[in-house]
Every structure is written in C-alpha cells, then in structure tokens.
ModelCIF file with pLDDT and N, C-alpha, C, O atoms, coordinates in Angstrom:
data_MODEL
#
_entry.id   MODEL 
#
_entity.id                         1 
_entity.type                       polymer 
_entity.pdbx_number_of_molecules   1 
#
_entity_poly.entity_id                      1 
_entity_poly.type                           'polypeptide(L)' 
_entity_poly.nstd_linkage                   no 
_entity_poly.nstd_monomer                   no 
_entity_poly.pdbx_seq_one_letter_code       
;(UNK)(UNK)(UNK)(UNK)(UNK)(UNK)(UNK)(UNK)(UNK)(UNK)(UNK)(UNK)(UNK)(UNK)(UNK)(UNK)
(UNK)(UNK)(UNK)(UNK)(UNK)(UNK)(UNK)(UNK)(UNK)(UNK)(UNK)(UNK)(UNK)(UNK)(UNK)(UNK)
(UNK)(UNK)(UNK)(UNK)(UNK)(UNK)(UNK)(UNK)(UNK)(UNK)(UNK)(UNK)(UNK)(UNK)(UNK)(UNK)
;
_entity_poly.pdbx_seq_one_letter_code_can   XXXXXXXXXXXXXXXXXXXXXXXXXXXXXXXXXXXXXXXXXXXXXXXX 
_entity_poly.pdbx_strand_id                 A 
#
loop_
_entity_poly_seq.entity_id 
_entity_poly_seq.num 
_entity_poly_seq.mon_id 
_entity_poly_seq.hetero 
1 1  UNK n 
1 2  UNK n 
1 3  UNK n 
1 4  UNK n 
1 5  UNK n 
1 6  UNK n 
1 7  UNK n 
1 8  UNK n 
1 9  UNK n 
1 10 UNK n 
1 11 UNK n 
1 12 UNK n 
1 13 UNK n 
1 14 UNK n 
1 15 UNK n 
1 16 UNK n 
1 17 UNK n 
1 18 UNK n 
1 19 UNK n 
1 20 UNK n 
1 21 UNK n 
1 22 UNK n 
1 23 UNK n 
1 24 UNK n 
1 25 UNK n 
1 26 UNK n 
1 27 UNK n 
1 28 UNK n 
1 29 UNK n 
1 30 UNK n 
1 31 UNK n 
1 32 UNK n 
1 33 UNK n 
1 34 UNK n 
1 35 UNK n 
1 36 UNK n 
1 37 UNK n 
1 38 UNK n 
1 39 UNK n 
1 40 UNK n 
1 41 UNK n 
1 42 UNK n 
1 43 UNK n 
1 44 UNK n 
1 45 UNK n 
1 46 UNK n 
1 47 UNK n 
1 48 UNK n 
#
_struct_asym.id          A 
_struct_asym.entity_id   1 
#
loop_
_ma_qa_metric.id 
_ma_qa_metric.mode 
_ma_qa_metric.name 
_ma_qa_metric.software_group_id 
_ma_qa_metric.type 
1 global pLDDT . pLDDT 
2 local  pLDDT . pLDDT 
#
_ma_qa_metric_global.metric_id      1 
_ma_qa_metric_global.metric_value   93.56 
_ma_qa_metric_global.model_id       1 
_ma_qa_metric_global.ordinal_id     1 
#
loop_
_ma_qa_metric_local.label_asym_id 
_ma_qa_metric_local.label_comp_id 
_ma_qa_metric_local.label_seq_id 
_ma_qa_metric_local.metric_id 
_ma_qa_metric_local.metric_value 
_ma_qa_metric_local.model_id 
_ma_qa_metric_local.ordinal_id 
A UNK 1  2 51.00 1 1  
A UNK 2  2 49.00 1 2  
A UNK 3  2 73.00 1 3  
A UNK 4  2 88.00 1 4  
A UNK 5  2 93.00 1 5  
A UNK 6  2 96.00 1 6  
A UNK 7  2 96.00 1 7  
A UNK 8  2 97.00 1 8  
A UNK 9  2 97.00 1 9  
A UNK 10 2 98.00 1 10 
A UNK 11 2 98.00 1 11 
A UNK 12 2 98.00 1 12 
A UNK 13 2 97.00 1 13 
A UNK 14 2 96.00 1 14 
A UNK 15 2 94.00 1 15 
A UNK 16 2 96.00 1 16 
A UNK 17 2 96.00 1 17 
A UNK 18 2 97.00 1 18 
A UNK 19 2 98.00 1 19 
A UNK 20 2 98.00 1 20 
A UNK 21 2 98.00 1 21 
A UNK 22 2 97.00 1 22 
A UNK 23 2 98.00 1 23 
A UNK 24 2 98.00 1 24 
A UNK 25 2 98.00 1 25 
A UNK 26 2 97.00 1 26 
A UNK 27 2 96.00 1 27 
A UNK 28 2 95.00 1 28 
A UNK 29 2 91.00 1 29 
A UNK 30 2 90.00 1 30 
A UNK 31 2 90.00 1 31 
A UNK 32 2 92.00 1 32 
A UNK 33 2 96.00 1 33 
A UNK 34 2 98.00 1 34 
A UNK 35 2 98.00 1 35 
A UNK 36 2 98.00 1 36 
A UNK 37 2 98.00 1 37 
A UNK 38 2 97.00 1 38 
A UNK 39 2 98.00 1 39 
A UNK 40 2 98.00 1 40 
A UNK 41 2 98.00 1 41 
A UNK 42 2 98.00 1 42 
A UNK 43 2 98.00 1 43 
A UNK 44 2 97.00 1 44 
A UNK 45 2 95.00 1 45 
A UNK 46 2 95.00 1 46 
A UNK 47 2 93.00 1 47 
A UNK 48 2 90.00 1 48 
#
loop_
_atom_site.group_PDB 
_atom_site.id 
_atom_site.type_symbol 
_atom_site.label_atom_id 
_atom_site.label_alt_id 
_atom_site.label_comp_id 
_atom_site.label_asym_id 
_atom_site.label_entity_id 
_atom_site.label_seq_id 
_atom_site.pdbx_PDB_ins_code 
_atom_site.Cartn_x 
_atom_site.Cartn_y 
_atom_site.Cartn_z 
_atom_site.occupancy 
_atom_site.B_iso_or_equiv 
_atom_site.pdbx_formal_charge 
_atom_site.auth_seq_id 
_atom_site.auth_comp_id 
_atom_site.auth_asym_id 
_atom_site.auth_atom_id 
_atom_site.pdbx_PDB_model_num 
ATOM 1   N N  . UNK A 1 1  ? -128.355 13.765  172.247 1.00 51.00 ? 1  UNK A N  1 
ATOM 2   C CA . UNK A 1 1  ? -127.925 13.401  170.901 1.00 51.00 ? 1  UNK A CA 1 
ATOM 3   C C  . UNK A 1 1  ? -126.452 12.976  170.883 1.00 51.00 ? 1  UNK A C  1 
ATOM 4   O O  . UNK A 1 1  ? -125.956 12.097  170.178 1.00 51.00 ? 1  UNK A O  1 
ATOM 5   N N  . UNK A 1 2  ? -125.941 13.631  171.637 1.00 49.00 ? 2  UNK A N  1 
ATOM 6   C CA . UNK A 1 2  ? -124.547 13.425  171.525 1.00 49.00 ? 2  UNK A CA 1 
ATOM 7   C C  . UNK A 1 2  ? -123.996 12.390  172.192 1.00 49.00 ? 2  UNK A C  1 
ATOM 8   O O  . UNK A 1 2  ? -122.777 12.466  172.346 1.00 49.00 ? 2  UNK A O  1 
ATOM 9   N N  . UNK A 1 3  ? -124.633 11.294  172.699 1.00 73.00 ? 3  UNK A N  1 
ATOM 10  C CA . UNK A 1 3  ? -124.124 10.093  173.345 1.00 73.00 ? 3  UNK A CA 1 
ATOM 11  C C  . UNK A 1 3  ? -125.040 8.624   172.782 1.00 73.00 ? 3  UNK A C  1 
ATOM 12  O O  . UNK A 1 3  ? -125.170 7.525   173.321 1.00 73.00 ? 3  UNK A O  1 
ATOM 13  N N  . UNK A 1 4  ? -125.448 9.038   171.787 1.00 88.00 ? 4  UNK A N  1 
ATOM 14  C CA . UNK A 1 4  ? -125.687 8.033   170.363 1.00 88.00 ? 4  UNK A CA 1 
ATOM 15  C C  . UNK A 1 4  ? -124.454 7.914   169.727 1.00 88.00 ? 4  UNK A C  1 
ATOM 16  O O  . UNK A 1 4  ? -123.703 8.849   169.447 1.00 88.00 ? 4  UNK A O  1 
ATOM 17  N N  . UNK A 1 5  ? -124.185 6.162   169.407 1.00 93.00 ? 5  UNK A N  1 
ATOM 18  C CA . UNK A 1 5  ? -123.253 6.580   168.690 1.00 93.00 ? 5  UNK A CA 1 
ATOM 19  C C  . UNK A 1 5  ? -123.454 5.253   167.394 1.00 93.00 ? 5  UNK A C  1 
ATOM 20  O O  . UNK A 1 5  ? -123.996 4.225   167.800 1.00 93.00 ? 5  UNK A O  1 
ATOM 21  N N  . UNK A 1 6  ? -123.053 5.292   165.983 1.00 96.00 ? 6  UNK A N  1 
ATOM 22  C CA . UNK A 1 6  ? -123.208 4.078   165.240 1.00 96.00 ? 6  UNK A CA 1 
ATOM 23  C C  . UNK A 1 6  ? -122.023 3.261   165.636 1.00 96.00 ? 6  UNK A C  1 
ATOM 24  O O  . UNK A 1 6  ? -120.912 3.636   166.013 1.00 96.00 ? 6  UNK A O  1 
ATOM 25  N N  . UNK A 1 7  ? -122.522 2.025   165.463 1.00 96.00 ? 7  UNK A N  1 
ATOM 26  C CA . UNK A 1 7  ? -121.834 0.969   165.931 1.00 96.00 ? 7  UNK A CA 1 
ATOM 27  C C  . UNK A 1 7  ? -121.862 -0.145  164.955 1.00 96.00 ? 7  UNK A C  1 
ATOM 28  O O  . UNK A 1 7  ? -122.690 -1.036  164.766 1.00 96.00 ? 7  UNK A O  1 
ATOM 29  N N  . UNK A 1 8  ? -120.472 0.209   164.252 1.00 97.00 ? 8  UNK A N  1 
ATOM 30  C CA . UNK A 1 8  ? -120.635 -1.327  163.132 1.00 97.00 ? 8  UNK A CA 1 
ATOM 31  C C  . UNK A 1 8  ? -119.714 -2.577  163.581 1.00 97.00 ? 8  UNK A C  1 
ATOM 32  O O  . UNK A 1 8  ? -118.766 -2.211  164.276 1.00 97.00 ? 8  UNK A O  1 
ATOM 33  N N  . UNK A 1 9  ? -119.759 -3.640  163.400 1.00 97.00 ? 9  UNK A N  1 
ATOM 34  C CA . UNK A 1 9  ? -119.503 -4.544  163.903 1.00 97.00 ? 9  UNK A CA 1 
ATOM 35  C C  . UNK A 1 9  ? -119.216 -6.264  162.877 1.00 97.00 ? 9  UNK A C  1 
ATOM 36  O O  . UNK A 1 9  ? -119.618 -6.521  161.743 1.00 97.00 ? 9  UNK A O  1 
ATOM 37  N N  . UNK A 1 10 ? -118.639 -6.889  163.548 1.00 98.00 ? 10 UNK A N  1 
ATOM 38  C CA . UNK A 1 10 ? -118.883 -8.476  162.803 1.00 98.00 ? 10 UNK A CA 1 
ATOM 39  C C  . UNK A 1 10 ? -119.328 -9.510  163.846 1.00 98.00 ? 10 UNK A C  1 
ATOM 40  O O  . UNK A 1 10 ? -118.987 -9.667  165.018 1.00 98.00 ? 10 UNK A O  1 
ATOM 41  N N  . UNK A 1 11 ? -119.931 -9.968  163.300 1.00 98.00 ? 11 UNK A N  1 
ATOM 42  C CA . UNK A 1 11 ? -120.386 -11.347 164.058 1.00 98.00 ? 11 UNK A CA 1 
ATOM 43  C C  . UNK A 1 11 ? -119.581 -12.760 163.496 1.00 98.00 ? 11 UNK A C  1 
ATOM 44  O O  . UNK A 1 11 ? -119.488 -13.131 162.325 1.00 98.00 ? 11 UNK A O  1 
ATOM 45  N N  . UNK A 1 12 ? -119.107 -13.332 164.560 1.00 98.00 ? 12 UNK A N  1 
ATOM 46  C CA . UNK A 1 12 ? -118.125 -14.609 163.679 1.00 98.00 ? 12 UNK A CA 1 
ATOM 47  C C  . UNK A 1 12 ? -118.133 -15.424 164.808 1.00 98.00 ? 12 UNK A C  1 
ATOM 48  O O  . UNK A 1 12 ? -118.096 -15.083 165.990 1.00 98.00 ? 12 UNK A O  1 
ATOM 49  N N  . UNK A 1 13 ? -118.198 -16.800 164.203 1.00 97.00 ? 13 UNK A N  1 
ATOM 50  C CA . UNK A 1 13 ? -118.182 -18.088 164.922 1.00 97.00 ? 13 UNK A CA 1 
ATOM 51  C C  . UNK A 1 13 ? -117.221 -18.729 165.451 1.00 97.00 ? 13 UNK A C  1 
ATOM 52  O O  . UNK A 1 13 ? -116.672 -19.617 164.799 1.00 97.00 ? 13 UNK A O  1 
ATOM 53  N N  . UNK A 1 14 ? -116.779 -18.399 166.838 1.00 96.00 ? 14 UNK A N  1 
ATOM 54  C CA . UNK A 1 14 ? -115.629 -18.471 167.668 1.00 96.00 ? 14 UNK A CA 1 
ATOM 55  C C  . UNK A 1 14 ? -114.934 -19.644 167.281 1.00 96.00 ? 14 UNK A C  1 
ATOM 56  O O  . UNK A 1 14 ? -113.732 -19.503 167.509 1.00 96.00 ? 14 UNK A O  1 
ATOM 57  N N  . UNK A 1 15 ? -115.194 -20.683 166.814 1.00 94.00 ? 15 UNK A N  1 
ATOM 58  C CA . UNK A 1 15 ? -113.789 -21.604 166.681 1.00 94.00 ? 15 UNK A CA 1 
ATOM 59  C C  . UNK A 1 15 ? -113.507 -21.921 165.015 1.00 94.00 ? 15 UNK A C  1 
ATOM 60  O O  . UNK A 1 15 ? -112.805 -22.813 164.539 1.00 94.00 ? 15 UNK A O  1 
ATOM 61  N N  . UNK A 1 16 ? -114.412 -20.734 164.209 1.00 96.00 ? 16 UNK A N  1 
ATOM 62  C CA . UNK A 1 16 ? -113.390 -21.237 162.736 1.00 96.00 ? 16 UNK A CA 1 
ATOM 63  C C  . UNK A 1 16 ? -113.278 -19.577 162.719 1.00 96.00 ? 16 UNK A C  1 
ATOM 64  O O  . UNK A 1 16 ? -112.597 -19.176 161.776 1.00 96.00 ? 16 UNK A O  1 
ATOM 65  N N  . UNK A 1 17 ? -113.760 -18.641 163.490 1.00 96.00 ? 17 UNK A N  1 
ATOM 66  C CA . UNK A 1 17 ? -113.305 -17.409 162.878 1.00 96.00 ? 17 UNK A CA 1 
ATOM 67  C C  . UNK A 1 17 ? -114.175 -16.744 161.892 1.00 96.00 ? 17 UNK A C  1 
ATOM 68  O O  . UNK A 1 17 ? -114.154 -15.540 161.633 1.00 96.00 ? 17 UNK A O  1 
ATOM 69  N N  . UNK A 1 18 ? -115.102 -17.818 161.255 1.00 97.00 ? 18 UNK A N  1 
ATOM 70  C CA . UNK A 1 18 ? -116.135 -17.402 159.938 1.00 97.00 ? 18 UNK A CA 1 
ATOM 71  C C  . UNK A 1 18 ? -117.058 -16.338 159.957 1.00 97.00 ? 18 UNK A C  1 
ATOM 72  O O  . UNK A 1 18 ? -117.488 -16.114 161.088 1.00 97.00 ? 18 UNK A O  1 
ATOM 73  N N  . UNK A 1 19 ? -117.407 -15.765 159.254 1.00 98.00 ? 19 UNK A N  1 
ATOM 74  C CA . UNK A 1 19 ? -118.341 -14.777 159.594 1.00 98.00 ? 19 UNK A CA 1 
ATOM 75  C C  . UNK A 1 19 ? -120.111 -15.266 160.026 1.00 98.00 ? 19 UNK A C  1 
ATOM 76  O O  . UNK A 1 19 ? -120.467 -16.114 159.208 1.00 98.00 ? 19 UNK A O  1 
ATOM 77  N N  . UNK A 1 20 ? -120.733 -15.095 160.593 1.00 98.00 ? 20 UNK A N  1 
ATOM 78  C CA . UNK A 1 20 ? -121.794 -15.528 160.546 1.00 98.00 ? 20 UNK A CA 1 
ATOM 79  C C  . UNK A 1 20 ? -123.419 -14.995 159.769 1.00 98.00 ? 20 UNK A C  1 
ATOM 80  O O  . UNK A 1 20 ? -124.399 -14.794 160.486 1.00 98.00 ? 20 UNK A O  1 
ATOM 81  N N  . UNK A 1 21 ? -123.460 -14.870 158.641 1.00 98.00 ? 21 UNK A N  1 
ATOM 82  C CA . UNK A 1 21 ? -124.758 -13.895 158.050 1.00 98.00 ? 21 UNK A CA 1 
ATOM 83  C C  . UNK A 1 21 ? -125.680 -14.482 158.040 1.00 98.00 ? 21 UNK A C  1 
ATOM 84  O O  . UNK A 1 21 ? -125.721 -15.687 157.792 1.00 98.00 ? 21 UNK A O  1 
ATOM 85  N N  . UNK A 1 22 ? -127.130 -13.411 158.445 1.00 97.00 ? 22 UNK A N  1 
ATOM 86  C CA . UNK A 1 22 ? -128.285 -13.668 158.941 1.00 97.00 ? 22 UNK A CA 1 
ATOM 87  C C  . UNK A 1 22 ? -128.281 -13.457 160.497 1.00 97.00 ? 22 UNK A C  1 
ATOM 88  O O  . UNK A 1 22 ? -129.399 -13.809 160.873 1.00 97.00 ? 22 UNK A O  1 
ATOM 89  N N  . UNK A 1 23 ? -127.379 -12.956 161.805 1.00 98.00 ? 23 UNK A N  1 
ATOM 90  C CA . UNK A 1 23 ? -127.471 -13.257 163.370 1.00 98.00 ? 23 UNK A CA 1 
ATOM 91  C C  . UNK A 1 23 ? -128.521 -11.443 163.114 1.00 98.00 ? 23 UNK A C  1 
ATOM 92  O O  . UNK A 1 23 ? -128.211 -10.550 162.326 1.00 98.00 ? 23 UNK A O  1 
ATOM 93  N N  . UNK A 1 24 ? -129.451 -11.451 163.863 1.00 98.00 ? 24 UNK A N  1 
ATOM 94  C CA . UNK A 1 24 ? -130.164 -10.235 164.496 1.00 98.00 ? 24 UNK A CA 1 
ATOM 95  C C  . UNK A 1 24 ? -129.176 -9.839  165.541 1.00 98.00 ? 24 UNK A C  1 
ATOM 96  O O  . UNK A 1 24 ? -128.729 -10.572 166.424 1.00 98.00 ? 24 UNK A O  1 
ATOM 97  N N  . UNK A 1 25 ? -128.827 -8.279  165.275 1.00 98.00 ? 25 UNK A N  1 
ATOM 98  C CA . UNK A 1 25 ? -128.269 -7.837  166.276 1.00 98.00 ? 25 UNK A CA 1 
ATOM 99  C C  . UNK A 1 25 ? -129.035 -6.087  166.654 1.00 98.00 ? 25 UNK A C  1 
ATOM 100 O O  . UNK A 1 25 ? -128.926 -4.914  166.295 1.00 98.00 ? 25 UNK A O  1 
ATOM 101 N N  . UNK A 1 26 ? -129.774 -6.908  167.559 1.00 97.00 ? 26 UNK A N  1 
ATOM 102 C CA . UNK A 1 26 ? -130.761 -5.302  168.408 1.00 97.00 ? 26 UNK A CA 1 
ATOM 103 C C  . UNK A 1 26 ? -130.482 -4.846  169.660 1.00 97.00 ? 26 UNK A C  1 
ATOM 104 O O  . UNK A 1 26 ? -130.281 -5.663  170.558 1.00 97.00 ? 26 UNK A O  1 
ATOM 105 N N  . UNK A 1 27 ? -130.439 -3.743  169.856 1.00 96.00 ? 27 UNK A N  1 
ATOM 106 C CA . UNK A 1 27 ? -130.636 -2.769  170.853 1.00 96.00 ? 27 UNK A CA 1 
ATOM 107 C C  . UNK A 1 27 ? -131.506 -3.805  172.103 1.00 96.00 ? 27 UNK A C  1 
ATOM 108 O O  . UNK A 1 27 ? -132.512 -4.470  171.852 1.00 96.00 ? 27 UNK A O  1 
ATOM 109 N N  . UNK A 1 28 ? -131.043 -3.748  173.010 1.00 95.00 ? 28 UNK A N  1 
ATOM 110 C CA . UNK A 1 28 ? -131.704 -4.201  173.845 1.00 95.00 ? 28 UNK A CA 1 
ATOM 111 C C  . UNK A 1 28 ? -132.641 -3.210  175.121 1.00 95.00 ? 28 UNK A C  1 
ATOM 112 O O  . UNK A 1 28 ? -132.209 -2.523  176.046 1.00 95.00 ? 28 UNK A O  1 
ATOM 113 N N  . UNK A 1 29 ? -134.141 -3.521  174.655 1.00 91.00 ? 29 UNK A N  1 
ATOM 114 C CA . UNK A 1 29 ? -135.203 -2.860  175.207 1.00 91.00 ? 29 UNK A CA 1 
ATOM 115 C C  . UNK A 1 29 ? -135.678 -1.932  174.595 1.00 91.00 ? 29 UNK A C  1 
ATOM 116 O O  . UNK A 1 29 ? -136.586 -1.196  174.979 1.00 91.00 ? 29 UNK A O  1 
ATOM 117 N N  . UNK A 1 30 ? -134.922 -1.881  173.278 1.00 90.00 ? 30 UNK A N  1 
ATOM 118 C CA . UNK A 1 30 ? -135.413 -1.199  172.103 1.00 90.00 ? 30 UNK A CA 1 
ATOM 119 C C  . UNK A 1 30 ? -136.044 -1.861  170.769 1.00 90.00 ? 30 UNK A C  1 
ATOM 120 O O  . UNK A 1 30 ? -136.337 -3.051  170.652 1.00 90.00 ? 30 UNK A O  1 
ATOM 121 N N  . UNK A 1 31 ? -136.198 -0.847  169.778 1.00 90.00 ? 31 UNK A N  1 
ATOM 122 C CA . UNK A 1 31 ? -137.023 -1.697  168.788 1.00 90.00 ? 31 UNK A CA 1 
ATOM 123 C C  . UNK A 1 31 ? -136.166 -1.748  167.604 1.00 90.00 ? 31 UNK A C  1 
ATOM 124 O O  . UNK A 1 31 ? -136.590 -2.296  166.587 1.00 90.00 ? 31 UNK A O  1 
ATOM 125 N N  . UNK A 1 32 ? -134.743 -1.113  167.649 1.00 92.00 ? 32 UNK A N  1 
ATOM 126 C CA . UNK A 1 32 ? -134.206 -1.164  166.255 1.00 92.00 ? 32 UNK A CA 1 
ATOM 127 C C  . UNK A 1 32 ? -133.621 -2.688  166.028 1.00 92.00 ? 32 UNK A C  1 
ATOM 128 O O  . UNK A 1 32 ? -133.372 -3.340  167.042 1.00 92.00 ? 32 UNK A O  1 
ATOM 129 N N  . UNK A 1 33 ? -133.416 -3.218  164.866 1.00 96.00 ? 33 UNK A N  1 
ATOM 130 C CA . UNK A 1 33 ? -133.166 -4.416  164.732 1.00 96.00 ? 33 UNK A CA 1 
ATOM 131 C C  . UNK A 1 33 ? -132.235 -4.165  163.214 1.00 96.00 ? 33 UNK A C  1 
ATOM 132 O O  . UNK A 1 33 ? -132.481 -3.204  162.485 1.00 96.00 ? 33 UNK A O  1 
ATOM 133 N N  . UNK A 1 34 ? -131.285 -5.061  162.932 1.00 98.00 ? 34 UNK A N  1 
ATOM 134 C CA . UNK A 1 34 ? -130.828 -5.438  161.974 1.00 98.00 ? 34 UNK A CA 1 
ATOM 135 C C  . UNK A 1 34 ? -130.188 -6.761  162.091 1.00 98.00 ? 34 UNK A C  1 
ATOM 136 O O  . UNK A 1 34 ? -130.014 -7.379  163.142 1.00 98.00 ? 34 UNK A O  1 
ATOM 137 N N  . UNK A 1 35 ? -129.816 -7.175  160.756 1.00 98.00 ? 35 UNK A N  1 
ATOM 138 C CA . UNK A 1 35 ? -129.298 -8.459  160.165 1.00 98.00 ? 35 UNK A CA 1 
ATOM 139 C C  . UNK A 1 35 ? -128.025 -8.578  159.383 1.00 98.00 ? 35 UNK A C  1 
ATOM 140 O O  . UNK A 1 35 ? -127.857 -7.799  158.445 1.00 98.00 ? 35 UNK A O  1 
ATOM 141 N N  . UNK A 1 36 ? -127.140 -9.442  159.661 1.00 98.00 ? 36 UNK A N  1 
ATOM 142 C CA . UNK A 1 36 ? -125.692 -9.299  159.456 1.00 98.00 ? 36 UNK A CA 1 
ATOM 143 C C  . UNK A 1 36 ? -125.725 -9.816  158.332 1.00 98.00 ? 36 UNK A C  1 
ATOM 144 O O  . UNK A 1 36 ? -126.537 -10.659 157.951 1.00 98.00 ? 36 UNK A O  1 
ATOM 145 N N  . UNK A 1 37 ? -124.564 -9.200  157.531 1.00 98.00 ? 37 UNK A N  1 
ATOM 146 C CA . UNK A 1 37 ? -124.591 -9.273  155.727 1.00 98.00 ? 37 UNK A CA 1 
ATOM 147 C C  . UNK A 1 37 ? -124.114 -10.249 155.941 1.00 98.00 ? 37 UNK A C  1 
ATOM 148 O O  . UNK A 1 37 ? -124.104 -10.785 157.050 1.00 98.00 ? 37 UNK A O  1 
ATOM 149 N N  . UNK A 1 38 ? -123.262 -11.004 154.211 1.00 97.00 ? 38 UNK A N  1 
ATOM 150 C CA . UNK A 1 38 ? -122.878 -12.104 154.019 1.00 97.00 ? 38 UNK A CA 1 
ATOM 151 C C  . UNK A 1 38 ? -121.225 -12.433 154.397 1.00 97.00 ? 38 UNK A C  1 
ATOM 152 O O  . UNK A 1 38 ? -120.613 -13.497 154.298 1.00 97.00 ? 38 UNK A O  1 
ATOM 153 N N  . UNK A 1 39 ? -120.818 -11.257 154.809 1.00 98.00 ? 39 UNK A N  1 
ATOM 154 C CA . UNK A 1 39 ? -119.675 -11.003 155.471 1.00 98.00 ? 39 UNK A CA 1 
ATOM 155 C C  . UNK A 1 39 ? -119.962 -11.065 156.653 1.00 98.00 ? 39 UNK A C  1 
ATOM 156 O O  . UNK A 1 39 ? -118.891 -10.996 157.256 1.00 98.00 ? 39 UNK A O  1 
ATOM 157 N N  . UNK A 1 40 ? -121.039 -11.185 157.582 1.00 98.00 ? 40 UNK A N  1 
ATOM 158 C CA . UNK A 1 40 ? -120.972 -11.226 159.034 1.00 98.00 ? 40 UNK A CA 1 
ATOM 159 C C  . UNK A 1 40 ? -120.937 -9.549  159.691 1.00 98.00 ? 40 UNK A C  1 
ATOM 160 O O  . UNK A 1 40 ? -120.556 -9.312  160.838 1.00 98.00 ? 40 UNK A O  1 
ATOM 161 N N  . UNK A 1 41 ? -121.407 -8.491  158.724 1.00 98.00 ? 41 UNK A N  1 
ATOM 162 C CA . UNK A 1 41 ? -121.047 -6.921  159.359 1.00 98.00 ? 41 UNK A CA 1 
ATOM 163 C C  . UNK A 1 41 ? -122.356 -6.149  159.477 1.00 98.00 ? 41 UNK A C  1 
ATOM 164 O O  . UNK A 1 41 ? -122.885 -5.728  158.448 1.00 98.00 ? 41 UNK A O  1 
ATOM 165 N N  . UNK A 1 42 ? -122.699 -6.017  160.216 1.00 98.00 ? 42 UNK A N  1 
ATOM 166 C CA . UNK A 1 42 ? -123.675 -4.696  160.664 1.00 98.00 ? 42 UNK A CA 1 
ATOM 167 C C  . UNK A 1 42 ? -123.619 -3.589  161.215 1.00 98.00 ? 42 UNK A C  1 
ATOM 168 O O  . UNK A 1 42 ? -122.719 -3.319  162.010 1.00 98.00 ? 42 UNK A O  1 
ATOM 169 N N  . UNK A 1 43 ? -124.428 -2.874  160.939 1.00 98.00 ? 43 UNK A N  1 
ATOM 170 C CA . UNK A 1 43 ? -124.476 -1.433  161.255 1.00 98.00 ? 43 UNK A CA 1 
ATOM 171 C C  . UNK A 1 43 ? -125.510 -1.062  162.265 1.00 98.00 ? 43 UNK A C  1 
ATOM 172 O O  . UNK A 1 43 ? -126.499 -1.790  162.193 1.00 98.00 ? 43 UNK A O  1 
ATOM 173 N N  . UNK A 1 44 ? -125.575 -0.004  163.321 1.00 97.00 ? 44 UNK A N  1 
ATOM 174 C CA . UNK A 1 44 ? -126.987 0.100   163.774 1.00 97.00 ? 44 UNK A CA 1 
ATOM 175 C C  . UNK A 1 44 ? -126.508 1.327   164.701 1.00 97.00 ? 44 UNK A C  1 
ATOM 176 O O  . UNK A 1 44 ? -125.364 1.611   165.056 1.00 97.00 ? 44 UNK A O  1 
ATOM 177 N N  . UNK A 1 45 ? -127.726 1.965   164.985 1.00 95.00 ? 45 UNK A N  1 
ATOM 178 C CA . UNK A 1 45 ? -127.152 3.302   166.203 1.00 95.00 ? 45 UNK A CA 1 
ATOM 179 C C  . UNK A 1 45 ? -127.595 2.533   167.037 1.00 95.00 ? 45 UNK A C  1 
ATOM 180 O O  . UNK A 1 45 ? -128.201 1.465   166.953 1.00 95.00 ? 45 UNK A O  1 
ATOM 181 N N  . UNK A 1 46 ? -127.037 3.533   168.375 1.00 95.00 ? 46 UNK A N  1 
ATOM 182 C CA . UNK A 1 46 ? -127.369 2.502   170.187 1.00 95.00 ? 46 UNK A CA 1 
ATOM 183 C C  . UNK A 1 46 ? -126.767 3.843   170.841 1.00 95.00 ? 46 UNK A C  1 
ATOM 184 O O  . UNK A 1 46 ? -126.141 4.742   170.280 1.00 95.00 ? 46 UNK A O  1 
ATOM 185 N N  . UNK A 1 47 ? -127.121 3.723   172.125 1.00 93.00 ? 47 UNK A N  1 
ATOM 186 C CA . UNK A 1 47 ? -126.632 5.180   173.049 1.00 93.00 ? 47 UNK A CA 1 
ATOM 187 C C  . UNK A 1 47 ? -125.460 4.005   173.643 1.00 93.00 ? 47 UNK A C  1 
ATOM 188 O O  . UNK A 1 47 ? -125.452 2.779   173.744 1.00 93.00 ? 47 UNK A O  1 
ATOM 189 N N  . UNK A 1 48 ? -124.401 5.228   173.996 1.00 90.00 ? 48 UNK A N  1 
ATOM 190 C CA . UNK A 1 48 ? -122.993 4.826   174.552 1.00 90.00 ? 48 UNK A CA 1 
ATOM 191 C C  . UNK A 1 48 ? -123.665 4.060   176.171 1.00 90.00 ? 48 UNK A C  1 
ATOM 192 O O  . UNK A 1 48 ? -122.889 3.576   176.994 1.00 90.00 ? 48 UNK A O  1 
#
C-alpha cells in the first residue's frame, strides 16, 4: 500500500505550452484510465 502513490499532472503541447484536454493518461499494463480536464490536469493512482 504504501508505494502507491496519486499522481496529478498536466499535459501540454510542447511548442505553445497549451494545455491539452481530452489526452488518456493510463497506467501502463493496467486498467485505470483517465482524461485530462479543460486545463490539461489529471489525477490517477500508479505504484512508485
């Protein structure tokens, strides 16, 4: 348990800086999934 950790984040489009909303950002080989707000920010747990 103790090497879960939440992980919030932005997603942004390297040459204006913009945020990007709507990118899926999942766990890889896992099943959790989410979708970046209209600010480009998500939330999600993941092990360290």
């Amino acid at each position: 348990h103790a090497q879960n950790v939440v992980v919030t984040g932005k997603v942004l489009e390297i040459e204006t800086a913009k945020p990007i909303e709507g990118a899926t950002v999942s766990v890889k080989n896992g099943i959790q999934k989410v979708n970046t707000n209209v600010g480009g920010v998500f939330t999600i747990a993941a092990a360290k």
